[in-house]
Protein backbone atom coordinates (compact mmCIF):
# COMPACT_ATOMS: atom_id res chain seq x y z
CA UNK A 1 -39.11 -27.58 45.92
CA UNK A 2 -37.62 -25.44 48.55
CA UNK A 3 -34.30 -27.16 48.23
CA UNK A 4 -34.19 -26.41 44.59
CA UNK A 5 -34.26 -22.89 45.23
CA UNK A 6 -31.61 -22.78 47.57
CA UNK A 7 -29.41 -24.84 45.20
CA UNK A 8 -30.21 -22.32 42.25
CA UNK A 9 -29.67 -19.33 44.77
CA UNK A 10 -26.35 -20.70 44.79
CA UNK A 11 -25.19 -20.54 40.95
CA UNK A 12 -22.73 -18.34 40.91
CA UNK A 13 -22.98 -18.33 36.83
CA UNK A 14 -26.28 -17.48 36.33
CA UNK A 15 -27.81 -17.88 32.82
CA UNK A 16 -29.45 -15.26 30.45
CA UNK A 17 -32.11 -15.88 28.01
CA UNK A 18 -31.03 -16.27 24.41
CA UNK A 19 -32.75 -12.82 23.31
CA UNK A 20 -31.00 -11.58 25.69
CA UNK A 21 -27.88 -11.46 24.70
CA UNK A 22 -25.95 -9.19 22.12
CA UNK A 23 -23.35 -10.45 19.91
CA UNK A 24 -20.58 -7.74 18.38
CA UNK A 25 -18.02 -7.17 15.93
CA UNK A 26 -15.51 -5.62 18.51
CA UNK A 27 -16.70 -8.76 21.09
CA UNK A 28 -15.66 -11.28 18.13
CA UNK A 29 -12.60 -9.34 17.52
CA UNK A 30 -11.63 -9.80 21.43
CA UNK A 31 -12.90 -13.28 21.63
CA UNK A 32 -10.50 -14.32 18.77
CA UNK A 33 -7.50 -12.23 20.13
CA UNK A 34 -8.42 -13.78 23.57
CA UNK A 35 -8.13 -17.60 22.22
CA UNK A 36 -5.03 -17.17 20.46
CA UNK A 37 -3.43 -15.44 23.80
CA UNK A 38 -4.84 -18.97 25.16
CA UNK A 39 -3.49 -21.14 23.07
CA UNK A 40 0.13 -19.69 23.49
CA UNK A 41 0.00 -19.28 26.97
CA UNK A 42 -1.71 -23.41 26.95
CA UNK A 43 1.35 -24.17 24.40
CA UNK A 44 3.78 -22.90 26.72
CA UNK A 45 2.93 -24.25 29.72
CA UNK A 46 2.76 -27.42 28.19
CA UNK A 47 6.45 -27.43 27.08
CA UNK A 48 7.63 -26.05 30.82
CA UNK A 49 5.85 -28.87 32.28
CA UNK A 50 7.09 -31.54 30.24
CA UNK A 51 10.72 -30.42 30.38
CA UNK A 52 13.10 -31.08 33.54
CA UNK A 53 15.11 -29.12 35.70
CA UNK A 54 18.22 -30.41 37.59
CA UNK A 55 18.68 -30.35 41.52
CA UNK A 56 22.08 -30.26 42.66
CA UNK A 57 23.28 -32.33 45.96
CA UNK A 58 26.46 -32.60 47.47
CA UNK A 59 27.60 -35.49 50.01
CA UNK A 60 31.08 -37.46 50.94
CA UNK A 61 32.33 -39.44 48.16
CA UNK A 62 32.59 -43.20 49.55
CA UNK A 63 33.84 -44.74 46.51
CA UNK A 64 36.95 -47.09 46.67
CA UNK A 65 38.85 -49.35 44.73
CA UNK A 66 37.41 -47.88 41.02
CA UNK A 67 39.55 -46.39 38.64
CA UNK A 68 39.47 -42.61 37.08
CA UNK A 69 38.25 -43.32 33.01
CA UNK A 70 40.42 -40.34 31.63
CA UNK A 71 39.28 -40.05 27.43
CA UNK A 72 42.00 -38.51 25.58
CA UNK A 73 41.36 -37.40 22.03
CA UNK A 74 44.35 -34.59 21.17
CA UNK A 75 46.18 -33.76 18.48
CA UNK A 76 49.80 -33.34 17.65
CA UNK A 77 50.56 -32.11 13.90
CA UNK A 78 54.48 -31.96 14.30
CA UNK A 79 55.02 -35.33 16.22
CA UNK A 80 55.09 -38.17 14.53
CA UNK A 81 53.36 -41.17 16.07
CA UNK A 82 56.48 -43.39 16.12
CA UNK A 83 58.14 -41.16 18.89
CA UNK A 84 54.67 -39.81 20.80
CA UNK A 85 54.57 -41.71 24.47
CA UNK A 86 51.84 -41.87 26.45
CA UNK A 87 53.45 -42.26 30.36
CA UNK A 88 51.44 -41.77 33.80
CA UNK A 89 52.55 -41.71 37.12
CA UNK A 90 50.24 -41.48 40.57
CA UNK A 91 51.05 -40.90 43.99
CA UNK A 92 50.82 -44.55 45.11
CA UNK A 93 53.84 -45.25 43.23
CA UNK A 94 52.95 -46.62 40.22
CA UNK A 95 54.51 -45.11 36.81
CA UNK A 96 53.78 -46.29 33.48
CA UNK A 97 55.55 -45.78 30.10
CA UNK A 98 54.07 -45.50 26.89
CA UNK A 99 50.57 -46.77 28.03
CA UNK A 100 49.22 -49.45 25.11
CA UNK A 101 45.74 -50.13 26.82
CA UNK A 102 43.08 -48.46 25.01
CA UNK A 103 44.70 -46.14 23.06
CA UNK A 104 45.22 -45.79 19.29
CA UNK A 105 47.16 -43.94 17.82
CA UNK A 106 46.02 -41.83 13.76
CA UNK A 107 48.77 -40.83 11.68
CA UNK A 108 48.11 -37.70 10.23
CA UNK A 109 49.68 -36.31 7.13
CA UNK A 110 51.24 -32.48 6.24
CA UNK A 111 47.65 -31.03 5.83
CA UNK A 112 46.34 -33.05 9.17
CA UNK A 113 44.01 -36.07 7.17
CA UNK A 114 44.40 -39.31 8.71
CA UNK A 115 46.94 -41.65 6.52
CA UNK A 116 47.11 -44.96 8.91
CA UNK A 117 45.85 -46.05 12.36
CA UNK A 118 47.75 -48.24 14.83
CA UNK A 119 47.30 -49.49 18.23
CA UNK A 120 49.12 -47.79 20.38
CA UNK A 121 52.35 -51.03 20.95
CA UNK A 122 55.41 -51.12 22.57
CA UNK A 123 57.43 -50.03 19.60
CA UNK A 124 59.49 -47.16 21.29
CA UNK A 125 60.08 -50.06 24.07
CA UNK A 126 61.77 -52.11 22.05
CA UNK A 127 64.54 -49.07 21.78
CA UNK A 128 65.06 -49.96 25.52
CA UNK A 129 65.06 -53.96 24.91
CA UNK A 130 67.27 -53.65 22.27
CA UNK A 131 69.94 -51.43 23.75
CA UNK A 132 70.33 -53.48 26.46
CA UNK A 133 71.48 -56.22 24.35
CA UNK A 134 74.97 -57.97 24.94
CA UNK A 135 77.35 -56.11 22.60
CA UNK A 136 80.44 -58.03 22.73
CA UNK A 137 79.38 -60.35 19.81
CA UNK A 138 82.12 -61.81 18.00
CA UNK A 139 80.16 -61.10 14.84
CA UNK A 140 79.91 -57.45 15.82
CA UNK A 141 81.80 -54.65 14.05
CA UNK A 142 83.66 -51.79 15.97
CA UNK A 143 81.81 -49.20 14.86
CA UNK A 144 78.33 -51.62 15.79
CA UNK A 145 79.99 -51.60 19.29
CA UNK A 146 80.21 -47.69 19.91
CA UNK A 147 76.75 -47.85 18.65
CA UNK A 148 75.62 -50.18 21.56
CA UNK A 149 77.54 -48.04 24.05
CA UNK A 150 75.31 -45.44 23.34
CA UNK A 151 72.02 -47.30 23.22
CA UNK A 152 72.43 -47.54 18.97
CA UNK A 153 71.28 -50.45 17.57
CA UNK A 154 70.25 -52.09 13.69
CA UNK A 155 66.41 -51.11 14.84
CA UNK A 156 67.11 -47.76 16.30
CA UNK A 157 68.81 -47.08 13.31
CA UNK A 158 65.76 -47.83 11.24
CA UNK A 159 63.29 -45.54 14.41
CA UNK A 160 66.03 -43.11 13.74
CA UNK A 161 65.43 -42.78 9.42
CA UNK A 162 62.16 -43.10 9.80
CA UNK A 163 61.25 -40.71 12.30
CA UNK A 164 63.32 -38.58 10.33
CA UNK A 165 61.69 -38.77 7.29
CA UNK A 166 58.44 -38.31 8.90
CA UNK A 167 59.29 -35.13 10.26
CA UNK A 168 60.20 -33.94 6.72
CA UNK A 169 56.87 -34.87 5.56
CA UNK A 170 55.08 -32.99 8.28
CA UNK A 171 53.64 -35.65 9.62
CA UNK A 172 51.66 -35.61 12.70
CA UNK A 173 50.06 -37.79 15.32
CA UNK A 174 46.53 -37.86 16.96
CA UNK A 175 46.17 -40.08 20.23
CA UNK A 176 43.04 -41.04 21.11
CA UNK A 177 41.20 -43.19 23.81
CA UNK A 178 40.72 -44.31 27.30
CA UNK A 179 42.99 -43.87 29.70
CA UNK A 180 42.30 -46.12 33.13
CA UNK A 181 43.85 -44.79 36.05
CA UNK A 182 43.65 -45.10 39.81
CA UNK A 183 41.35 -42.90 41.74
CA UNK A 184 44.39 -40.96 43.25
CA UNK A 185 45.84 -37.85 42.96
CA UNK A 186 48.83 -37.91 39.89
CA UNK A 187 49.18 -36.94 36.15
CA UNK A 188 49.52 -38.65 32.82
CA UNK A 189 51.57 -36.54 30.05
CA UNK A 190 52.28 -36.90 26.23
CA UNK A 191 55.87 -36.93 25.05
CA UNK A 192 59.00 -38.36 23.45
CA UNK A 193 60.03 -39.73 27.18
CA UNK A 194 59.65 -43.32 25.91
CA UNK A 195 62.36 -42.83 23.70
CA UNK A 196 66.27 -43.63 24.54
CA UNK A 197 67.85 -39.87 25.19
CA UNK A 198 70.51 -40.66 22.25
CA UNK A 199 68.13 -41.54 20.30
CA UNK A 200 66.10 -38.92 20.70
CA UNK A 201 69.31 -36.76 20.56
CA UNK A 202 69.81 -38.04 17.04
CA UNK A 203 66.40 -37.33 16.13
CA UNK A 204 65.44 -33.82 17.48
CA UNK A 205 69.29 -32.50 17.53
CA UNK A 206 68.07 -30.97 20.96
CA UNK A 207 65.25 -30.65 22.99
CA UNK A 208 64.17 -27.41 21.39
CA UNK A 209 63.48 -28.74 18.20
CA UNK A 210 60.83 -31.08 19.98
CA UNK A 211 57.36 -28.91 19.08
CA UNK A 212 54.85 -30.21 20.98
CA UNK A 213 52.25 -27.85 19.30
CA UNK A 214 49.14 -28.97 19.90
CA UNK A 215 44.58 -29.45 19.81
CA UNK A 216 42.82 -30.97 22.06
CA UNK A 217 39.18 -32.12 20.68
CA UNK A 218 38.44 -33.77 23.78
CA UNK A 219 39.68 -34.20 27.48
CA UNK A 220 37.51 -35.60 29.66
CA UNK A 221 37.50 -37.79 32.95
CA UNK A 222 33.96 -40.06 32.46
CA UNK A 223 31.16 -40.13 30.50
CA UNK A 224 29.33 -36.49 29.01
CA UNK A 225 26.07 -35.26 31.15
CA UNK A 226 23.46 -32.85 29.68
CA UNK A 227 24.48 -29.73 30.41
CA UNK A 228 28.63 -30.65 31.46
CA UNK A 229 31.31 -28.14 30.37
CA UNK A 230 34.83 -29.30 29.68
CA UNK A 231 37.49 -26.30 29.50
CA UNK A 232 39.80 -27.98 27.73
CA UNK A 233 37.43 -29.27 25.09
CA UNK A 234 38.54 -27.18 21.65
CA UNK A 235 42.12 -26.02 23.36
CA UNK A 236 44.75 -25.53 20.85
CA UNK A 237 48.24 -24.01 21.77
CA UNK A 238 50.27 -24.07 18.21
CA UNK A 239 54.11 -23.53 18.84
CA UNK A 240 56.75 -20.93 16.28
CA UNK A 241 60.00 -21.75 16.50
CA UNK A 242 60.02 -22.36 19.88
CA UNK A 243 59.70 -25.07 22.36
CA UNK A 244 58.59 -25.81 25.75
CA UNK A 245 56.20 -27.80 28.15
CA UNK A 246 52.53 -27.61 28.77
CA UNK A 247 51.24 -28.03 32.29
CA UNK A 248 47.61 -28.47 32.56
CA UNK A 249 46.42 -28.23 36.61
CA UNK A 250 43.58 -30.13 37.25
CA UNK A 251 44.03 -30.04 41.36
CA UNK A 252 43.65 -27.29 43.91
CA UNK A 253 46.92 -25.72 45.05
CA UNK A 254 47.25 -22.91 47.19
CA UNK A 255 49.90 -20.34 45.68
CA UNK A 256 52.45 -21.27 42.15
CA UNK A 257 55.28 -21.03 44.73
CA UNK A 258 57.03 -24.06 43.64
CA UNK A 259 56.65 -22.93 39.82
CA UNK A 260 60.24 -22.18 38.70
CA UNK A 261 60.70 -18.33 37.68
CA UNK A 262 60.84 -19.11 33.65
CA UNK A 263 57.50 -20.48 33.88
CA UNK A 264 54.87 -18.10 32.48
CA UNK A 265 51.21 -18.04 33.98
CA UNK A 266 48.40 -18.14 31.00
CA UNK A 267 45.24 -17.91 33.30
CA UNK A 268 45.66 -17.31 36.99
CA UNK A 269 42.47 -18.65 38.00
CA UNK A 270 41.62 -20.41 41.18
CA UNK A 271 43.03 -24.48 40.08
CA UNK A 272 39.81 -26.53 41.23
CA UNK A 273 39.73 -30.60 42.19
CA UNK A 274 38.21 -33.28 39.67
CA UNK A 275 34.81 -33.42 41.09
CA UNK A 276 32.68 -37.07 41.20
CA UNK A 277 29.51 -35.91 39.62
CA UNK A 278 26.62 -39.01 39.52
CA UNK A 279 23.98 -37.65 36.92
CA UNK A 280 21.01 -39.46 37.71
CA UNK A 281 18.29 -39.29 34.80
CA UNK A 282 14.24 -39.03 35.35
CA UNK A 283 14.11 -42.10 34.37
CA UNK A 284 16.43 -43.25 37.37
CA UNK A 285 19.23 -44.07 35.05
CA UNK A 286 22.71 -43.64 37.13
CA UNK A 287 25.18 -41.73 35.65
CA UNK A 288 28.82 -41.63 36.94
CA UNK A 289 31.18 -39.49 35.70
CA UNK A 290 33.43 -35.90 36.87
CA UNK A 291 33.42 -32.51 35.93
CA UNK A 292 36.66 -30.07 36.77
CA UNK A 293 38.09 -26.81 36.14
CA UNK A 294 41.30 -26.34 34.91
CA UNK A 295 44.35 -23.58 35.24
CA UNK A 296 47.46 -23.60 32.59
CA UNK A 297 51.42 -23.06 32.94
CA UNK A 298 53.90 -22.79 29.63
CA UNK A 299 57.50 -23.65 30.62
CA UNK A 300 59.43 -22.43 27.30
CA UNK A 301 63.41 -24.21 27.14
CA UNK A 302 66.03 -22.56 27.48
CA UNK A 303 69.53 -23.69 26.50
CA UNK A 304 70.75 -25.68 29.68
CA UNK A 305 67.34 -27.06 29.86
CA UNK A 306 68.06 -30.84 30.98
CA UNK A 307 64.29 -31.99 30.75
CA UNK A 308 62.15 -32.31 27.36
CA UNK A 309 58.94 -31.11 26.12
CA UNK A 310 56.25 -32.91 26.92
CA UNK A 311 51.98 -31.93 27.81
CA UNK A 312 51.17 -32.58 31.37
CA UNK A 313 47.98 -33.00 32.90
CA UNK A 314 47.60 -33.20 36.19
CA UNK A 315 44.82 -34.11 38.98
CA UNK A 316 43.56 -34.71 42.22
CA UNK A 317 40.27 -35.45 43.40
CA UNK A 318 37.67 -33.84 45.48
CA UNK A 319 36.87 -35.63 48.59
CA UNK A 320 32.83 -33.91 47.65
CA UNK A 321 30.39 -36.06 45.31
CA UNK A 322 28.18 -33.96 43.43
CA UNK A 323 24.72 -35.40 42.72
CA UNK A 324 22.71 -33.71 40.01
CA UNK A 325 18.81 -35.09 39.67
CA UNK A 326 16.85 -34.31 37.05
CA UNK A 327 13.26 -34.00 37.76
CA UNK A 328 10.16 -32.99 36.78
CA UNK A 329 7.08 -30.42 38.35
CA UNK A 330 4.16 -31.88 39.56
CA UNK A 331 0.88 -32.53 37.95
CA UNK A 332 -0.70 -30.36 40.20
CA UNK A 333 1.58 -27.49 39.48
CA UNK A 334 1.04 -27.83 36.28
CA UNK A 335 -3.19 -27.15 36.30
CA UNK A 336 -2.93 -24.76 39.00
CA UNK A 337 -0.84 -22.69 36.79
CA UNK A 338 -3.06 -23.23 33.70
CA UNK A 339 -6.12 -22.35 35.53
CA UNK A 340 -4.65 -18.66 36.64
CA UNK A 341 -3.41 -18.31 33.03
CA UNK A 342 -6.64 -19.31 31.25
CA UNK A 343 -8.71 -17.78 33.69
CA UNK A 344 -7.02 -14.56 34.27
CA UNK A 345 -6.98 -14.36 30.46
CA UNK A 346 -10.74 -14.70 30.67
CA UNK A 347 -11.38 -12.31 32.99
CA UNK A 348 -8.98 -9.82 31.39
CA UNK A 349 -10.72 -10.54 27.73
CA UNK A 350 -14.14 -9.69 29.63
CA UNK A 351 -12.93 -6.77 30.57
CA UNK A 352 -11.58 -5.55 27.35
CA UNK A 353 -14.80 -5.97 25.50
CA UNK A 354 -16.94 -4.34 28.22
CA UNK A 355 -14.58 -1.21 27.50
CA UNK A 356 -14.37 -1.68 23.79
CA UNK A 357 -18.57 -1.96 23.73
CA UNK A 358 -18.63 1.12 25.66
CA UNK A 359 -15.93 3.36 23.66
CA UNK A 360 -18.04 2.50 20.74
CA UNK A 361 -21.66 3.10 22.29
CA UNK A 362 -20.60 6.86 23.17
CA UNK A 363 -19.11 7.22 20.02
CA UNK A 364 -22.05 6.43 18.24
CA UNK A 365 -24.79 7.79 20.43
CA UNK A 366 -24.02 11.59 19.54
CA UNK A 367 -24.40 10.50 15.80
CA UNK A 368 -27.49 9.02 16.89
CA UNK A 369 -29.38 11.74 18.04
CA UNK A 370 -28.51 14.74 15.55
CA UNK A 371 -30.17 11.86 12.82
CA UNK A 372 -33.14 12.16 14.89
CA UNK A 373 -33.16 16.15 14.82
């Protein structure tokens, strides 16, 4: 019996009798404002728990022997795709022209809806096969001889009239894709380069006629993360009678010394590295893929320009990895925090109704007696 008394000395909630107890308006008001405050507070809690927050790690990138994925999806609404090239070069060495590995190519009409899609083939190569023909055939005309001095042949002929009437139609070009490149510093650009100069010549009537106006919907170098910002994404630099080159940095360099003079600066931010990002999920799904920063140059032609228009984009890569882990509080976190929410607004409920029942008792009480007088 003895230790049932010092167990119930104990009780730090002690209980009191049923007739005891008084039951209020202004205590039901509080109880009900209390639970709702509750509920919210329970509600919200809830949702911070179950969403995730990202941690953000940084070690030596080890990878070798992968390629860069480079997606490409840009507009050009004065090119048309017959004469648009897709040509990259790195610093190993290796230089492509007019890339056909997963890239397609829309054609796009005056008022930019698609009107045809093609893969994107060697067509402007065969310009270069076909000049280099033998063009001493007996069968040959004079005149078809001059042409194949200057790179002029039945099918450029037929590049030639159909470019042309393209351009009169207003039609444009959108390239879109994936670009596989080596993990090494170098740049991939969009132009009429693939085409012979005289033909182009014969096209454009000059390099300043090229307009290589154009939107880029996406640019990106891997896979999207939750959260991952792409400058370029949304980019569109529309040229008026006027012409130039586009240089997009995507690679750290310390001062634009070696930028010739005619070259205007559009944002003189700090140019940053492609970085390796690996997004790794909460569900341990591995995500590789890059982020980057990016600073831009405009080169407009002059007259005695020798070079033609074209979009660069060029890129090196950060020797750092980024890791970014998702991941989730603990369960533990979670109650202690609901405890001192519920609790506190318990106590702070308790306290509210004590005053409320008060306010309203001395209110009352002078009422009280002058009825009694």
């Amino acid at each position: 019996m003895g230790v049932k008394q010092t167990i119930k000395s104990l009780d730090a909630f002690p209980r009191a009798e049923e007739h005891l107890l008084q039951k209020t308006q202004s205590g039901a008001f509080v109880s009900v404002i209390g639970l709702v405050i509750m509920a919210t507070l329970f509600y919200h809690e809830l949702a911070y728990y179950l969403t995730t927050y990202t941690v953000h790690q940084m070690s030596v990138d080890l990878k070798r022997g992968e390629t860069l994925p480079i997606n490409v999806n840009i507009t050009f609404p004065s090119l048309p795709c017959d004469v648009v090239s897709v040509d990259a070069i790195d610093m190993s060495g290796k230089h492509e022209v007019d890339l056909d590995t997963s890239i397609w190519k829309l054609r796009l009409n005056s008022h930019g809806h698609i009107t045809g899609t093609e893969y994107l083939s060697d067509l402007v190569e065969k310009e270069h096969d076909a000049h280099n023909h033998d063009h001493d055939k007996d069968h040959h005309k004079d005149s078809h001889e001059e042409q194949h001095a200057h790179g002029f042949d039945d099918a450029a002929e037929t590049i030639i009239k159909k470019v042309k009437q393209a351009l009169a139609n207003g039609e444009g070009c959108r390239v879109y894709g994936i670009l596989e490149v080596q993990r090494v510093a170098g740049n991939f650009h969009i132009s009429v380069h693939g085409l012979n100069i005289f033909v182009a010549q014969m096209i454009f009537d000059g390099a300043k006629h090229v307009n290589v106006s154009h939107i880029i919907h996406d640019l990106s170098f891997g896979p999207k993360y939750p959260g991952i910002h792409n400058p370029l994404d949304g980019t569109a630099r529309i040229l008026h009678e006027t012409s130039g080159t586009f240089k997009y940095y995507i690679k750290k360099r310390k001062s634009p010394s070696d930028i010739s003079s005619n070259i205007f600066v559009l944002d003189d931010n700090e140019i940053s590295l492609i970085v390796p990002t690996e997004y790794r999920y909460i569900s341990k799904e591995v995500l590789p893929t890059n982020q980057f920063s990016v600073t831009e140059y405009f080169s407009p032609m002059t007259d005695f320009e020798r070079t033609w228009p074209a979009v660069y984009f060029l890129y090196d890569l950060s020797p750092i990895t980024v890791a970014i882990k998702e991941e989730r509080r603990s369960f533990l976190h979670f109650i202690t925090r609901l405890c001192a929410i519920l609790g506190g607004t318990f106590a702070l409920t308790g306290m509210l109704d004590r005053w409320m029942y008060r306010l309203l008792e001395a209110l009352t009480k002078p009422n009280h007696r002058s009825g009694l007088l």
